[in-house]
N, C-alpha and C. Protein backbone atom coordinates (compact mmCIF):
# COMPACT_ATOMS: atom_id res chain seq x y z
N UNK A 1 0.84 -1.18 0.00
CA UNK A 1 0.00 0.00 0.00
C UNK A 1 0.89 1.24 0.00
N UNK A 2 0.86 2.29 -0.79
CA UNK A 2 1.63 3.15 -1.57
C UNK A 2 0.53 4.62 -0.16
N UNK A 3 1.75 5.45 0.80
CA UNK A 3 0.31 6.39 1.51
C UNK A 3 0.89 7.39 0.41
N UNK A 4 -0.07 8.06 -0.08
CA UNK A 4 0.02 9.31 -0.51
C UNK A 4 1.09 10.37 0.08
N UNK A 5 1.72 11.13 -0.60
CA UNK A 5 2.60 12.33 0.10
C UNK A 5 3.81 11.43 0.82
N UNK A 6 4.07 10.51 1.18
CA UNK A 6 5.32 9.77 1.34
C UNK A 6 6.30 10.25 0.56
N UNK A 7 6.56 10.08 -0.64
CA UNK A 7 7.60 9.74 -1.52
C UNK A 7 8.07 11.35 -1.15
N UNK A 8 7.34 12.28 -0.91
CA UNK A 8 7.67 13.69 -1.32
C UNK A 8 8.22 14.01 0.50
N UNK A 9 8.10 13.25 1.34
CA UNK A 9 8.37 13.14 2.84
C UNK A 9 10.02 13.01 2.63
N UNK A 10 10.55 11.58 2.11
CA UNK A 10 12.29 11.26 1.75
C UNK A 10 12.58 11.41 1.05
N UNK A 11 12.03 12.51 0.24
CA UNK A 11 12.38 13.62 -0.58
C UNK A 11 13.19 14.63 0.03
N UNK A 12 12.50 15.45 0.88
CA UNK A 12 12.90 16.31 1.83
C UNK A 12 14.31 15.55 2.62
N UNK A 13 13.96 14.86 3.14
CA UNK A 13 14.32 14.07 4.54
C UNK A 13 16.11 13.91 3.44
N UNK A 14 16.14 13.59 2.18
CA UNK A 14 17.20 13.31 0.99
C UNK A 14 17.90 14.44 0.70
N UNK A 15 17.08 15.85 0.56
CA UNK A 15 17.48 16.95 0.64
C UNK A 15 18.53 17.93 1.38
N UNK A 16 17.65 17.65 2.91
CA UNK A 16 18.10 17.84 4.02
C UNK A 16 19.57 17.22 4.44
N UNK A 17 19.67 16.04 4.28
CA UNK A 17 20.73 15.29 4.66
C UNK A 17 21.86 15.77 3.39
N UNK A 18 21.73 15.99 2.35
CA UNK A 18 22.18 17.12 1.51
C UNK A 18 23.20 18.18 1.55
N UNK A 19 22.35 18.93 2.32
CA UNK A 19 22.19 20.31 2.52
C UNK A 19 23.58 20.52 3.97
N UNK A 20 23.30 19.55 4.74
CA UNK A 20 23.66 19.67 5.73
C UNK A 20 24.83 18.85 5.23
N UNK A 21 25.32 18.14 4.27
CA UNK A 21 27.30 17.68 3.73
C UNK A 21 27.54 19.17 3.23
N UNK A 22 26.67 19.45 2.38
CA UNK A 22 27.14 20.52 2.24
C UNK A 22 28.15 21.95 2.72
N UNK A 23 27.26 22.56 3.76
CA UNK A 23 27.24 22.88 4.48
C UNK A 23 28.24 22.88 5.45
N UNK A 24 28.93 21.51 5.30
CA UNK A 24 29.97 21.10 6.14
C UNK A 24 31.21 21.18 5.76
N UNK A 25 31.10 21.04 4.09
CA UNK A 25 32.19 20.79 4.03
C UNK A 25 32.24 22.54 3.25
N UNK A 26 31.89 23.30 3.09
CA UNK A 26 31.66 25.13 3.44
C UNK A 26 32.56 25.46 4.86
N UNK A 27 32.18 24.95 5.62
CA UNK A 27 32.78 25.05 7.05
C UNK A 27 34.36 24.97 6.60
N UNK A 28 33.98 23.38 6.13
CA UNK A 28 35.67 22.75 6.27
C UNK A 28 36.68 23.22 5.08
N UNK A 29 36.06 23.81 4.02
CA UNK A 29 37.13 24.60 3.37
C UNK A 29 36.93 26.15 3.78
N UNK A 30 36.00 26.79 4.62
CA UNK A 30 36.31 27.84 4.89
C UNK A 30 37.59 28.47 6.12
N UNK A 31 37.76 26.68 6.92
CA UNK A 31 38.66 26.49 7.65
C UNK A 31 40.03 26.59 7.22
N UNK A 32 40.32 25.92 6.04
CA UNK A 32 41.50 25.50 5.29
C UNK A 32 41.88 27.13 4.68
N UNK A 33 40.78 28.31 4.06
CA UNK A 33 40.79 29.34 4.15
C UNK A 33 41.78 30.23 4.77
N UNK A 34 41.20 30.35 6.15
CA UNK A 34 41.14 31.19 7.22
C UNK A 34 40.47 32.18 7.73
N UNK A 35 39.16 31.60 7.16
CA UNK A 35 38.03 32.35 6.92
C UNK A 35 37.05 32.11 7.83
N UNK A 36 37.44 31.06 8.87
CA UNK A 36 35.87 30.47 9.67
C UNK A 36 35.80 31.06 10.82
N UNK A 37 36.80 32.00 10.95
CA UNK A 37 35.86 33.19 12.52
C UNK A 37 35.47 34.39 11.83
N UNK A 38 35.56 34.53 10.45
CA UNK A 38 34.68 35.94 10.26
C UNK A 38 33.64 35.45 9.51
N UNK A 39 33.09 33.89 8.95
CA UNK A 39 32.10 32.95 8.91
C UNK A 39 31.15 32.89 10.08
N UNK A 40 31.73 32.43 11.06
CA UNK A 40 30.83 32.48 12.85
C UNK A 40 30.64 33.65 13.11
N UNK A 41 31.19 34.71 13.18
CA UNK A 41 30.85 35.79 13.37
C UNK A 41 29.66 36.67 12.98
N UNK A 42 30.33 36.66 11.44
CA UNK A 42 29.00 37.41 10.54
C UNK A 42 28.61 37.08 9.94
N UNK A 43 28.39 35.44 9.57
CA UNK A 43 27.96 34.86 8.32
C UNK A 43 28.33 34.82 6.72
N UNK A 44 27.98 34.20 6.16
CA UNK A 44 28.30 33.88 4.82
C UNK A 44 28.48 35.19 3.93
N UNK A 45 27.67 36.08 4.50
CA UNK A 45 27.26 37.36 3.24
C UNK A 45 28.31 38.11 3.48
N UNK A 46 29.00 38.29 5.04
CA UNK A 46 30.04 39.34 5.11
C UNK A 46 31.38 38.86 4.07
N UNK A 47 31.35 37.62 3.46
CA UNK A 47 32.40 37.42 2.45
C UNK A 47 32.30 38.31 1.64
N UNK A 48 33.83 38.81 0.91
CA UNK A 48 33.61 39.18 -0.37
C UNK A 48 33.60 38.46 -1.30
N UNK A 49 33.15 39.17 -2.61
CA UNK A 49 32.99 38.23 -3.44
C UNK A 49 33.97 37.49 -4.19
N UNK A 50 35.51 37.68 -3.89
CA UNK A 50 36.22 37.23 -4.14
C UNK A 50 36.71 35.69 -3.54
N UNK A 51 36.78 36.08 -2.32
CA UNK A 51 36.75 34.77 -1.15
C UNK A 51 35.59 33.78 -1.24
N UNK A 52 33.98 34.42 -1.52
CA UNK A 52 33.00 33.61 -2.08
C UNK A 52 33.34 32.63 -3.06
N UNK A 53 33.94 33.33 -4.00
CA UNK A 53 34.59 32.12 -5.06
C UNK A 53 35.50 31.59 -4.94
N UNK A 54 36.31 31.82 -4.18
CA UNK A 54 37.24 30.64 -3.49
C UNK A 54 36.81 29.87 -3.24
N UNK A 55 35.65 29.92 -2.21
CA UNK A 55 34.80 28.72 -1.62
C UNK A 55 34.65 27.66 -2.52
N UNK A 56 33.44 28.65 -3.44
CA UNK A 56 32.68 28.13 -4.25
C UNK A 56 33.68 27.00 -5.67
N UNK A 57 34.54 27.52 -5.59
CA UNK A 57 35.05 26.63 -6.62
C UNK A 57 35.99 25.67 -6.11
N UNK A 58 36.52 25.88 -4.80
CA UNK A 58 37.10 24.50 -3.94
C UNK A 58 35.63 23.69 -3.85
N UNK A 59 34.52 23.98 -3.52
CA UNK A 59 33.26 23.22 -3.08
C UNK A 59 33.38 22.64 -4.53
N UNK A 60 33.18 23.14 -5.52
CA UNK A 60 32.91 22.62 -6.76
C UNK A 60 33.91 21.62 -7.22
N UNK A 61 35.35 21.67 -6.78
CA UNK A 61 36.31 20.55 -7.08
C UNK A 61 35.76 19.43 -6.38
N UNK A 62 35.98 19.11 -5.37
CA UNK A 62 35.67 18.43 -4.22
C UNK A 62 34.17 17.93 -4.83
N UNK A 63 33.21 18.47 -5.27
CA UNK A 63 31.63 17.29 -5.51
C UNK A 63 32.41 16.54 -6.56
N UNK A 64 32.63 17.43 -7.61
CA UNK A 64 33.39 17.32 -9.18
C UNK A 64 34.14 15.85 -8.50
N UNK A 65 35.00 15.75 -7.82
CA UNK A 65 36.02 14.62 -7.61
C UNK A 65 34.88 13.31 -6.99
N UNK A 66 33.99 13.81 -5.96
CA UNK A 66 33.15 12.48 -5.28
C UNK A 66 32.41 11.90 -6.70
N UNK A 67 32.22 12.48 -7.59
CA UNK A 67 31.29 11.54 -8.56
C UNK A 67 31.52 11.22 -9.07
């Protein structure tokens, strides 16, 4: 028996668990950085946009390599 709205439940639940490697490993190259006390501090936005793409394209090696 198939309940309705399930599938779209570990959907989320798939998402989430996601979101949160993510997330982590943001942390863990913002560490490698030297970027993760003005991260805790003021959050993601006080980056510039230069250091943003640092992130962003170490994050992007790193999925790029897991798949």
């Amino acid at each position: 028996m198939i309940i309705k709205g399930e599938g779209k439940m570990n959907e989320r639940k798939s998402k989430k668990k996601q979101s949160d490697f993510i997330e982590e490993m943001k942390m863990e190259i913002a560490s490698e950085l030297g970027i993760i006390g003005q991260v805790q501090k003021d959050g993601w936005d006080s980056l510039s946009p230069r250091v943003s793409g640092k992130l962003g394209g170490k994050l992007s090696q790193r999925l790029k390599k897991m798949k």
